[in-house]
C-alpha atoms as a PDB file:
ATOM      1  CA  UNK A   1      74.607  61.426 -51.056  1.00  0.00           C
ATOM      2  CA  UNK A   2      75.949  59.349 -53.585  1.00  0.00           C
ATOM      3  CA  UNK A   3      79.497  59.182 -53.974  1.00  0.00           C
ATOM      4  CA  UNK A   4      79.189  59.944 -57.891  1.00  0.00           C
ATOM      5  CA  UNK A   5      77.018  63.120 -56.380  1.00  0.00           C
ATOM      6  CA  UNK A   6      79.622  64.412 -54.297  1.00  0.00           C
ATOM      7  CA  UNK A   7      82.432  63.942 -57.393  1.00  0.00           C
ATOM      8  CA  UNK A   8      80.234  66.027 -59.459  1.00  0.00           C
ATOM      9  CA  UNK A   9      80.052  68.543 -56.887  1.00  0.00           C
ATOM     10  CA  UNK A  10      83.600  69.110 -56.417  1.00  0.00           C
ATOM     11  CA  UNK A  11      84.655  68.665 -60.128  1.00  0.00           C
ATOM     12  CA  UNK A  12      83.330  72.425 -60.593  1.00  0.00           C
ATOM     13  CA  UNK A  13      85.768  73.397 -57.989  1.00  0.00           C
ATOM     14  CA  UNK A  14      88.125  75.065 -60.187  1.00  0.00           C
ATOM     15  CA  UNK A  15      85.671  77.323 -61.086  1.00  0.00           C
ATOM     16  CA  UNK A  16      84.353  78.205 -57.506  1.00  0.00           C
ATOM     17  CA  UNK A  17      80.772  77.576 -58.428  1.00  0.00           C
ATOM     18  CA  UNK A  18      78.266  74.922 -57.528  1.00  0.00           C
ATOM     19  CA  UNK A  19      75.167  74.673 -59.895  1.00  0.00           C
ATOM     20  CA  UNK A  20      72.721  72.573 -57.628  1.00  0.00           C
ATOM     21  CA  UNK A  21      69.138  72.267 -59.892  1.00  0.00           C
ATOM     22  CA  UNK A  22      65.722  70.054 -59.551  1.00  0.00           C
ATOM     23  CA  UNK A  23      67.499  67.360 -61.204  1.00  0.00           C
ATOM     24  CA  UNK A  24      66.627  65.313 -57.882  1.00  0.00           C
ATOM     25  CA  UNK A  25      64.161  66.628 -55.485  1.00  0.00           C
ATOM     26  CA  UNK A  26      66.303  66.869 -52.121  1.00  0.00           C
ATOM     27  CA  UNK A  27      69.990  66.825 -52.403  1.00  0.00           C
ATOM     28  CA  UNK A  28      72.481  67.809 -49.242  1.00  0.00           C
ATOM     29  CA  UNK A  29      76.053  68.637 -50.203  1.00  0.00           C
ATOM     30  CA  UNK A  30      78.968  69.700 -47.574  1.00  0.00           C
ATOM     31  CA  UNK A  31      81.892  72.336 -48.391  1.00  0.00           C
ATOM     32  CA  UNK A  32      84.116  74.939 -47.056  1.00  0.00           C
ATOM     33  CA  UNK A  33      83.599  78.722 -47.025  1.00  0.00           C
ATOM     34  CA  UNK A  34      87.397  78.579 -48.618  1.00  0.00           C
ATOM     35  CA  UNK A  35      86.465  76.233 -51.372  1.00  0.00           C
ATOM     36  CA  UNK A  36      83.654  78.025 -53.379  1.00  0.00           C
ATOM     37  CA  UNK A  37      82.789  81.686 -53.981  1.00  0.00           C
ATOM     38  CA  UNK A  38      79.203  81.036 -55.406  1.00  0.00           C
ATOM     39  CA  UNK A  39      76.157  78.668 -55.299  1.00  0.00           C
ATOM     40  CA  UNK A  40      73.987  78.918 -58.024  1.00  0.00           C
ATOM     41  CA  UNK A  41      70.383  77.724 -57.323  1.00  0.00           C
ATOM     42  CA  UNK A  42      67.777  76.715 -59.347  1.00  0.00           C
ATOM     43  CA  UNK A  43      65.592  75.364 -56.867  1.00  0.00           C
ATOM     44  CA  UNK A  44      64.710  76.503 -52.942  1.00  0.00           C
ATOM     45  CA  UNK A  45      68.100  75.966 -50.756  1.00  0.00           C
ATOM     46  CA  UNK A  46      68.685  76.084 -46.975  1.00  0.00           C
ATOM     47  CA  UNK A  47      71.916  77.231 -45.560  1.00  0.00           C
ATOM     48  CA  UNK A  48      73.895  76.080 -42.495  1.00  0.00           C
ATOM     49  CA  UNK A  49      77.149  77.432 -41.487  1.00  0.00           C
ATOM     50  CA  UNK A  50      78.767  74.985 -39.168  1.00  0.00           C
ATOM     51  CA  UNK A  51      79.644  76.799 -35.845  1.00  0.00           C
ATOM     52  CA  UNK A  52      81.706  74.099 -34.499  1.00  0.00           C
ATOM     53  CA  UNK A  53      84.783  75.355 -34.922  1.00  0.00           C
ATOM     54  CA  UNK A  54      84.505  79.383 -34.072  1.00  0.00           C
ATOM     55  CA  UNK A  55      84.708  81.179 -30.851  1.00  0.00           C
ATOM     56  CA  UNK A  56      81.679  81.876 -28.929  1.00  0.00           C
ATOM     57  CA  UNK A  57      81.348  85.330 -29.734  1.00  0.00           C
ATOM     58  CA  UNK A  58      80.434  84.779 -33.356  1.00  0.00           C
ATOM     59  CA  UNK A  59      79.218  81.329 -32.955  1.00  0.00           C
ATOM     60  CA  UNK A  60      76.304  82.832 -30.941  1.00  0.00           C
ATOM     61  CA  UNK A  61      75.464  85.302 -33.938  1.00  0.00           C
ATOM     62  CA  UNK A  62      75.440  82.369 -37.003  1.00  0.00           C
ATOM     63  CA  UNK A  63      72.433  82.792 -38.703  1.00  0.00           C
ATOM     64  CA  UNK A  64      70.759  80.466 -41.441  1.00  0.00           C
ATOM     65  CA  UNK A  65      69.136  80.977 -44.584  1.00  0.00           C
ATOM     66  CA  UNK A  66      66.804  79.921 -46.721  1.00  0.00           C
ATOM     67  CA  UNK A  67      66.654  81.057 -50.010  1.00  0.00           C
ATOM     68  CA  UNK A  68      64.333  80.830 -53.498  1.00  0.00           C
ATOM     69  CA  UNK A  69      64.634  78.951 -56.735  1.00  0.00           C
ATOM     70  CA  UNK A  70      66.875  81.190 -59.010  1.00  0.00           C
ATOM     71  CA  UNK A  71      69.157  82.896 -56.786  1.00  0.00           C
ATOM     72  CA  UNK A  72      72.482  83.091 -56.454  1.00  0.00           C
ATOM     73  CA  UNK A  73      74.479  83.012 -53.164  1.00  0.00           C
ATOM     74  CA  UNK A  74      77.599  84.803 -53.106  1.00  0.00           C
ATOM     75  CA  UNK A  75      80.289  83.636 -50.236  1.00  0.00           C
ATOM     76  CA  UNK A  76      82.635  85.924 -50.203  1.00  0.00           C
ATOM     77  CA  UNK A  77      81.235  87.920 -47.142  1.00  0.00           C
ATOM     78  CA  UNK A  78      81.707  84.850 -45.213  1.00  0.00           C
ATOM     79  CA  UNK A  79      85.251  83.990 -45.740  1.00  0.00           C
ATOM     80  CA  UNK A  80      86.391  86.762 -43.374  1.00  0.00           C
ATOM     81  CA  UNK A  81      84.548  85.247 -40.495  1.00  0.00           C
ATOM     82  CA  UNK A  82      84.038  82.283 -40.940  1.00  0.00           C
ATOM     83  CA  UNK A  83      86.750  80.934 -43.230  1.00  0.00           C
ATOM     84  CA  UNK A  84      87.314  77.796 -41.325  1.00  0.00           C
ATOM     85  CA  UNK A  85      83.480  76.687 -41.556  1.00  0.00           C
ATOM     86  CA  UNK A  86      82.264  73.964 -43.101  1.00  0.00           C
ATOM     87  CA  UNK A  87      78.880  75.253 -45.306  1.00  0.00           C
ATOM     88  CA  UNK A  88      76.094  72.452 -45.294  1.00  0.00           C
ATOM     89  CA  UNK A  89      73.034  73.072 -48.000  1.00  0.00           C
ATOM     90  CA  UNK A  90      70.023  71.333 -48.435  1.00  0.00           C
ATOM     91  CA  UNK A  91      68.424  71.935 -52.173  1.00  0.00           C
ATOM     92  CA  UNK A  92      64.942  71.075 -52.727  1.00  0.00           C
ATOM     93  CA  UNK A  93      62.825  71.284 -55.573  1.00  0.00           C
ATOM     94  CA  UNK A  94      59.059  72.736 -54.853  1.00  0.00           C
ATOM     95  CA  UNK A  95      57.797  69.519 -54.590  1.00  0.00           C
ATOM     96  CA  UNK A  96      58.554  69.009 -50.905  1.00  0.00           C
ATOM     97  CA  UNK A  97      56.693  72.278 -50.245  1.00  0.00           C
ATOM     98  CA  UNK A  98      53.111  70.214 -51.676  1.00  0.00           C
ATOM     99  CA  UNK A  99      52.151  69.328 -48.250  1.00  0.00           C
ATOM    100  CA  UNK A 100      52.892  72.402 -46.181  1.00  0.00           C
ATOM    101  CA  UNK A 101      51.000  74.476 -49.173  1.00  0.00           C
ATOM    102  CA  UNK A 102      47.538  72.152 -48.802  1.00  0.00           C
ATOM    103  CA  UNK A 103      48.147  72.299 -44.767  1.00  0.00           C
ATOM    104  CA  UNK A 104      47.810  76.473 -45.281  1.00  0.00           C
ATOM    105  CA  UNK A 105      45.608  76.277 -48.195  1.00  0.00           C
ATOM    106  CA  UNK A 106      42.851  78.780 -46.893  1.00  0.00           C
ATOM    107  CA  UNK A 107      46.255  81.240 -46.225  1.00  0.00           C
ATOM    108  CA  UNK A 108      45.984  84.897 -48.254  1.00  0.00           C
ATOM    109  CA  UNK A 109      49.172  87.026 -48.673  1.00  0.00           C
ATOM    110  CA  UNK A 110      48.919  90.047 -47.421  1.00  0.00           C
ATOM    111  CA  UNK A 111      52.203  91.394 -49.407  1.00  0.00           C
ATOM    112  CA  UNK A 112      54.271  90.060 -51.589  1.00  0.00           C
ATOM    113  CA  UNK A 113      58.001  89.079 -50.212  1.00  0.00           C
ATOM    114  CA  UNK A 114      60.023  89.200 -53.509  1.00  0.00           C
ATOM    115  CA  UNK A 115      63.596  88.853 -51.404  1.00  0.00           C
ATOM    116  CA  UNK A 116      65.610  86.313 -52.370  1.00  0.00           C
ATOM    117  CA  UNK A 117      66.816  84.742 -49.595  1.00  0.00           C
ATOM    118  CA  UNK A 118      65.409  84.949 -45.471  1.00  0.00           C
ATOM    119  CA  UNK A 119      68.191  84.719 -42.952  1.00  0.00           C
ATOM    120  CA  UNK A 120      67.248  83.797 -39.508  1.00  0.00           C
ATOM    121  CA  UNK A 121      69.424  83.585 -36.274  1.00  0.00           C
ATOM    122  CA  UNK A 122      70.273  80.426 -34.930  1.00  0.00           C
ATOM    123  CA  UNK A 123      68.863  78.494 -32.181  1.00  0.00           C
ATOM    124  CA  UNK A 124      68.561  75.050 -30.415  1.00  0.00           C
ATOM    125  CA  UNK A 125      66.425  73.996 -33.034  1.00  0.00           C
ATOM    126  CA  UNK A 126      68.138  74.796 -36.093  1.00  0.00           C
ATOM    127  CA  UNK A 127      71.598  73.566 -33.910  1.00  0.00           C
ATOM    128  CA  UNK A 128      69.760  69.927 -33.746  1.00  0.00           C
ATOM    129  CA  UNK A 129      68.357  70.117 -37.081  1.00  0.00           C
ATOM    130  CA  UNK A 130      72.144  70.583 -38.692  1.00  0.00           C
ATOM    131  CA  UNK A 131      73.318  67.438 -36.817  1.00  0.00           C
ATOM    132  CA  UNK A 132      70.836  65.545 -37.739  1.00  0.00           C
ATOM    133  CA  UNK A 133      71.912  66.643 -41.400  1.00  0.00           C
ATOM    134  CA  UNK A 134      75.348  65.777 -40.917  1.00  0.00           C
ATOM    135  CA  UNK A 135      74.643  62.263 -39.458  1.00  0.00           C
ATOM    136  CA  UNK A 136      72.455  62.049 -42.330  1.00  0.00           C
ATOM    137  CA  UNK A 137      75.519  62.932 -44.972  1.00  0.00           C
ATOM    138  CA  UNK A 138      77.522  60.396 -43.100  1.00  0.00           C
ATOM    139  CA  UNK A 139      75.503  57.684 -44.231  1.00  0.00           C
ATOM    140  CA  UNK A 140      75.382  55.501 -47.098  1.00  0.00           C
ATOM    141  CA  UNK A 141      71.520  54.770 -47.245  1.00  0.00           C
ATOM    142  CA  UNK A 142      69.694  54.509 -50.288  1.00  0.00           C
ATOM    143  CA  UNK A 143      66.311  56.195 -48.453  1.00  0.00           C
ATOM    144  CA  UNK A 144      68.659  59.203 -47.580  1.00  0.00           C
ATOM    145  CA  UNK A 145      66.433  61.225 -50.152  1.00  0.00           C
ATOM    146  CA  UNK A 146      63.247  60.197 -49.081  1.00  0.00           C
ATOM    147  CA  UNK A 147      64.383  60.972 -45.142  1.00  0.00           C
ATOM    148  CA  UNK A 148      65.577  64.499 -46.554  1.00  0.00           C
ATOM    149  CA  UNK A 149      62.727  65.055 -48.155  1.00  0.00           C
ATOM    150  CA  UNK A 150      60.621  64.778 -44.730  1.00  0.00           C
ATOM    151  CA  UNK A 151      63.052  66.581 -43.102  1.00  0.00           C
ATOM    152  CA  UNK A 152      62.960  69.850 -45.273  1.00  0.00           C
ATOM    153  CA  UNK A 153      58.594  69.731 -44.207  1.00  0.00           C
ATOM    154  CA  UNK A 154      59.732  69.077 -40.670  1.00  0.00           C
ATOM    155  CA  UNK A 155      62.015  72.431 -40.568  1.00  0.00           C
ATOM    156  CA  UNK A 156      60.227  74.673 -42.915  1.00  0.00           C
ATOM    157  CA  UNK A 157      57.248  74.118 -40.990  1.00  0.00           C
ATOM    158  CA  UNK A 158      58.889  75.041 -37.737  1.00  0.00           C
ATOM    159  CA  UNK A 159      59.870  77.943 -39.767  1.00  0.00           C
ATOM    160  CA  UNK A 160      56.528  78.395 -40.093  1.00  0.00           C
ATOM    161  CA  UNK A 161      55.302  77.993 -36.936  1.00  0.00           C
ATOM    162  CA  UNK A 162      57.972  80.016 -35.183  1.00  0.00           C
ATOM    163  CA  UNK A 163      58.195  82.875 -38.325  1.00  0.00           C
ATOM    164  CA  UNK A 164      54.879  83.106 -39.250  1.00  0.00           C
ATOM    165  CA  UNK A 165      53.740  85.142 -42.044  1.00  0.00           C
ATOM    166  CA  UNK A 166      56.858  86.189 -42.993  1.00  0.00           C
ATOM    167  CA  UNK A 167      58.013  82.850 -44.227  1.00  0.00           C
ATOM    168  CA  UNK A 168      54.659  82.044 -45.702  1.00  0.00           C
ATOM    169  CA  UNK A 169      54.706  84.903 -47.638  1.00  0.00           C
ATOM    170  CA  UNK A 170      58.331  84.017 -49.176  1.00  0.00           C
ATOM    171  CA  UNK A 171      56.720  80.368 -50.211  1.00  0.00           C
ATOM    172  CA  UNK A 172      53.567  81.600 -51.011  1.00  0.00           C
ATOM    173  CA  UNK A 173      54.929  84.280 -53.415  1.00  0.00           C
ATOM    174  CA  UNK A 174      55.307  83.181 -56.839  1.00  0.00           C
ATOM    175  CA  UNK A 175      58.683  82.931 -58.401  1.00  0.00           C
ATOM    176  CA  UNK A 176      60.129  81.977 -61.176  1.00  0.00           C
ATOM    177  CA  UNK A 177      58.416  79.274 -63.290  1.00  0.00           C
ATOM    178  CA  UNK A 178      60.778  75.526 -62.919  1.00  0.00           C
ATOM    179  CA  UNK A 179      59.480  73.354 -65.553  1.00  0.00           C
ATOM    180  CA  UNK A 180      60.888  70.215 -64.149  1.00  0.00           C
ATOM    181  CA  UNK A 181      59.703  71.349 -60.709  1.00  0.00           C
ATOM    182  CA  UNK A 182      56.145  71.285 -62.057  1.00  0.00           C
ATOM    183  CA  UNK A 183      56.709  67.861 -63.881  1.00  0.00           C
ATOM    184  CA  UNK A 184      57.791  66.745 -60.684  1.00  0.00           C
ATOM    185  CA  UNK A 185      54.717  68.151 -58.791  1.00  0.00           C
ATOM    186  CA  UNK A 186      52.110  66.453 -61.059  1.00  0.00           C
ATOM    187  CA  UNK A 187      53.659  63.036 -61.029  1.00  0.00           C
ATOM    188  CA  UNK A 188      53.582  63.382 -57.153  1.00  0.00           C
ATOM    189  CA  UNK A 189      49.637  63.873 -57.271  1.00  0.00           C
ATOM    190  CA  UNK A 190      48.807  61.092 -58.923  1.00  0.00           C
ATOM    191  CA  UNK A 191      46.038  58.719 -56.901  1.00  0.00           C
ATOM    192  CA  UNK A 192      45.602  61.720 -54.895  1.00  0.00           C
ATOM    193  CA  UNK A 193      42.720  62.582 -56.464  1.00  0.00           C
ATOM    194  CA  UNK A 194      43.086  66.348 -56.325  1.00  0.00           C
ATOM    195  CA  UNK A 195      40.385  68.788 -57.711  1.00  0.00           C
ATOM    196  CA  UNK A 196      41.570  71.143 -60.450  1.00  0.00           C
ATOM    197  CA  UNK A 197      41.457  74.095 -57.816  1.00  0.00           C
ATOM    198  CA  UNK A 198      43.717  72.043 -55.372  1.00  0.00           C
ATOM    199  CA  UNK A 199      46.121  71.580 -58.343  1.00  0.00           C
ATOM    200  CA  UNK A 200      45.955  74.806 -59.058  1.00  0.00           C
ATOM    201  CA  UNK A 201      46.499  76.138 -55.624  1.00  0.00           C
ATOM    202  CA  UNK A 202      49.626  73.815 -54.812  1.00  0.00           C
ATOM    203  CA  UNK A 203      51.421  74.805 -57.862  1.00  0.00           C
ATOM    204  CA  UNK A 204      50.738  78.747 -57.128  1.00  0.00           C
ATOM    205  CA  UNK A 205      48.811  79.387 -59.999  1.00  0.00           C
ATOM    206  CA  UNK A 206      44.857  80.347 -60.854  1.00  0.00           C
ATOM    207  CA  UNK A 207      43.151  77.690 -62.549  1.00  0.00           C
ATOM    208  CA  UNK A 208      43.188  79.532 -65.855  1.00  0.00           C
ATOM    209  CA  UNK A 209      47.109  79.916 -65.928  1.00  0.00           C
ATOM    210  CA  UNK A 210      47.210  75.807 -64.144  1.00  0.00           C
ATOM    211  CA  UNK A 211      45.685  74.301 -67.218  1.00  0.00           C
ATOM    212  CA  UNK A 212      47.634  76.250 -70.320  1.00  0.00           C
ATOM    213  CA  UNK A 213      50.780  75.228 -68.312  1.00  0.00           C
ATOM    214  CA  UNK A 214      49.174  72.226 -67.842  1.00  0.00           C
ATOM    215  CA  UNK A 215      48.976  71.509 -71.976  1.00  0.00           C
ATOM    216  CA  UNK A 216      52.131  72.888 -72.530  1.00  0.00           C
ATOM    217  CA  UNK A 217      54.269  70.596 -70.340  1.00  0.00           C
ATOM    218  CA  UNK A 218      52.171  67.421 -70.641  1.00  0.00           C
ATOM    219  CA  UNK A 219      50.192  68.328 -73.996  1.00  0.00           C
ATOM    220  CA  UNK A 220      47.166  67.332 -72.388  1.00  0.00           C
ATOM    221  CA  UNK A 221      44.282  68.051 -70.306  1.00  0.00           C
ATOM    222  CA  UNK A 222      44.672  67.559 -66.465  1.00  0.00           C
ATOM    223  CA  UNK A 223      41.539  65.684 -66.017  1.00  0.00           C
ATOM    224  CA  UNK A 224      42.490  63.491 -69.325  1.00  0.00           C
ATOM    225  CA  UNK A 225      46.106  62.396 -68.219  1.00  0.00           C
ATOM    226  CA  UNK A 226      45.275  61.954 -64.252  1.00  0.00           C
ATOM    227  CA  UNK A 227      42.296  59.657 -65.757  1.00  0.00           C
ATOM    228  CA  UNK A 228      44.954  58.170 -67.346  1.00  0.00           C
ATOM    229  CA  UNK A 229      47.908  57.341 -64.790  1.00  0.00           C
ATOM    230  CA  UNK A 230      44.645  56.452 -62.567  1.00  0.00           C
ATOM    231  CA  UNK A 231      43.965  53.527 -64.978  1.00  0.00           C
ATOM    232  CA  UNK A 232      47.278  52.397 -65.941  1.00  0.00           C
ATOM    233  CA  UNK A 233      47.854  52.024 -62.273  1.00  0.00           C
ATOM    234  CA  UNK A 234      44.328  49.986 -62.092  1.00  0.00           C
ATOM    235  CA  UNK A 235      46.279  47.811 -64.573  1.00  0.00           C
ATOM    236  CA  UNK A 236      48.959  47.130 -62.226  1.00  0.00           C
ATOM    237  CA  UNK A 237      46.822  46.335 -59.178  1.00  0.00           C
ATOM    238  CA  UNK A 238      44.795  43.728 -61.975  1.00  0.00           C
ATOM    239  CA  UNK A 239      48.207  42.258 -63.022  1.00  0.00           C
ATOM    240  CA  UNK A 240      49.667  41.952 -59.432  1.00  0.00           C
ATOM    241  CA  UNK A 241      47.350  41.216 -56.867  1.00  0.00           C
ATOM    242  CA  UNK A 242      43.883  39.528 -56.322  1.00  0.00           C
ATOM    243  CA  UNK A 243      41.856  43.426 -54.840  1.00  0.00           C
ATOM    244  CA  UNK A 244      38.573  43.067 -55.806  1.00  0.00           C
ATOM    245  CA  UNK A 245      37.121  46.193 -58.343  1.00  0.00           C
ATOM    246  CA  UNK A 246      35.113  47.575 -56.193  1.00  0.00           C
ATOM    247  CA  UNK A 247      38.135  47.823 -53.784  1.00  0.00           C
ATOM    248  CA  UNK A 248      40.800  49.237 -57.025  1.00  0.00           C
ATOM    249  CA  UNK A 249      38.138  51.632 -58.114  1.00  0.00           C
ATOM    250  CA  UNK A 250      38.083  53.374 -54.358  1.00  0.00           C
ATOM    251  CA  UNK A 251      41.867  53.287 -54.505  1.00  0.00           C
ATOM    252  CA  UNK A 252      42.218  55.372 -57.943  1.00  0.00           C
ATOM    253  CA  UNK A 253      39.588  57.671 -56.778  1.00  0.00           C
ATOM    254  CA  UNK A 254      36.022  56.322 -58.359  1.00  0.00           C
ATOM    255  CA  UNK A 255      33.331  55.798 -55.509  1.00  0.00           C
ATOM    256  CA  UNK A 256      31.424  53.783 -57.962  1.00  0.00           C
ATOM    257  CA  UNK A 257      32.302  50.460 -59.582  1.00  0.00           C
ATOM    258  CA  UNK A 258      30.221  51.213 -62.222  1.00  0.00           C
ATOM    259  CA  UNK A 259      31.910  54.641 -63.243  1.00  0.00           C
ATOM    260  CA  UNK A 260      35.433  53.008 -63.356  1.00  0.00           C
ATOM    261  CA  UNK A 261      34.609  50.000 -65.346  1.00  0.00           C
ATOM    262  CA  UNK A 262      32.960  52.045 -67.807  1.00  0.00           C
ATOM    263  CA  UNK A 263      36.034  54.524 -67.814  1.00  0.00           C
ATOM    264  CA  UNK A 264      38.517  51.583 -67.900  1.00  0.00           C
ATOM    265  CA  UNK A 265      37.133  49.902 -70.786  1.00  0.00           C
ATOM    266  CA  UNK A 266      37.032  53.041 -72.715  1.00  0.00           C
ATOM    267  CA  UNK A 267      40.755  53.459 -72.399  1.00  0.00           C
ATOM    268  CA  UNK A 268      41.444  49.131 -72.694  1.00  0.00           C
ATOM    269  CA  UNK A 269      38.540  48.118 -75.081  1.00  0.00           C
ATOM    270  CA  UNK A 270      37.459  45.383 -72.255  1.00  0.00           C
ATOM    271  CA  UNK A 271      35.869  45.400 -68.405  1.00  0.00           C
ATOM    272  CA  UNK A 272      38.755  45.120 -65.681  1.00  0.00           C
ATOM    273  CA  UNK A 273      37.441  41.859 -64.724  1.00  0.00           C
ATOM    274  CA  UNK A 274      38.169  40.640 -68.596  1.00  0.00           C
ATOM    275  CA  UNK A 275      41.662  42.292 -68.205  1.00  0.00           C
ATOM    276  CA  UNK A 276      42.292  40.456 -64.624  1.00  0.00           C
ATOM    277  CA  UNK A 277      41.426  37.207 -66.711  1.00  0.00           C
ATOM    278  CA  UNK A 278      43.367  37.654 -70.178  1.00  0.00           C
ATOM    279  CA  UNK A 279      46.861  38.518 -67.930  1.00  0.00           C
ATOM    280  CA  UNK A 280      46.100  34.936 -65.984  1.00  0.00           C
ATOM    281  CA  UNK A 281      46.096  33.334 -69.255  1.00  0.00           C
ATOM    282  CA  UNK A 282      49.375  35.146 -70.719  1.00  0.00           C
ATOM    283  CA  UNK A 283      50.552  33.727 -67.205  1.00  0.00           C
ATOM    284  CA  UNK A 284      49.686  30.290 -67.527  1.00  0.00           C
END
């Protein structure tokens, strides 16, 4: 965390509310139970109260939580026990979920879990995982997000694993609609080279409902504007390194030569090979 990040955090202290959004997709803040009366989320949170400093008795009955985008968590409960706790939360936007939802892709909910949050007791794992967080906010590394981001797969899918369908059925449920969150998504599946059902399916929606949203937010058609980051990024790869065509059209997804050349000088007016040659010049 930045040190800006963690000013902006505790300016809204007078107020005794946090407001922690998709603004960036993983973000870790620390407080104390004393300092704030209410986190307002508007993106997936996990919970850790630090147990360090309480007697065994209730350190042995901690639990953790993990909680959906829109939710409010209320703190009050916990001041009476654990008042001298430290509170350590890890936002993340639905993004970081994009792997762990293709990984269970062939997964049907049986019911619905609508609950806000989950709460879970703690163990050795969850212990470990909360120091590694804390070594983590101790640093001053600019891949801290990208680290955080692999750590919220790592324990959500032991939640997974050790949970089962009860957590899938909290991610799997639809909540409410984050249009940054979906911005986010799309920008993250570019050179992937999706189908529209996989799109569809990692962003909890039917294919129908996928491509209005789709419109609305990019005011396009998916298969237009991925065609499109696909050859702008074939630009790049022309402008920057010597790949041959054949081996740029595998990389954006075309498994003939023939196909993406035609595509690419549709959307340039010349043949990537023309392109290649006309950036030399502007070069020289």
């Amino acid at each position: 965390m930045t040190k800006t990040k963690v000013q902006e955090s505790y300016r809204m202290k007078k107020s005794q509310k946090i407001i922690l959004d998709c603004e960036k997709q993983v973000h870790l803040i620390r407080f104390s139970v004393k300092e704030l009366k209410t986190v307002a989320l508007k993106c997936y949170g996990l919970m850790f109260i630090d147990n360090a400093h309480l007697n065994h008795s209730v350190a042995d009955n901690v639990p953790f939580y993990l909680f959906r985008p829109n939710s409010s968590v209320f703190l009050g409960d916990l001041n009476t026990l654990y008042n001298s706790s430290n509170i350590f939360f890890l936002s993340f936007s639905s993004t970081c979920l994009t792997e762990i939802k293709l990984e269970y892709s062939n997964y049907i909910i049986k019911r619905k879990n609508m609950k806000k949050e989950l709460y879970f007791s703690t163990d050795n794992y969850s212990e470990l995982f909360l120091g590694s967080l804390k070594i983590l906010l101790s640093l001053d590394d600019s891949n801290k997000e990208f680290i955080l981001n692999y750590k919220v797969q790592e324990f959500v899918s032991y939640l997974i694993k050790t949970y089962g369908k009860e957590v899938l059925d909290f991610i799997f449920t639809n909540s409410n609609f984050e249009p940054s969150g979906f911005k986010n998504l799309m920008w993250k599946q570019v050179l992937k080279n999706h189908t529209l059902e996989e799109l569809a399916y990692i962003s909890n929606m039917s294919v129908s409902k996928f491509k209005r949203t789709f419109k609305d937010i990019f005011d396009d058609t998916p298969i237009n504007w991925f065609r499109e980051q696909n050859i702008l990024e074939s630009c790049k790869l022309l402008e920057n390194t010597k790949i041959s065509i054949s081996e740029i059209s595998e990389f954006i997804g075309y498994q003939n030569p023939s196909s993406f050349i035609k595509v690419f000088k549709k959307y340039n007016g010349i043949t990537p090979n023309e392109y290649r040659e006309r950036f030399l010049v502007k070069e020289k």
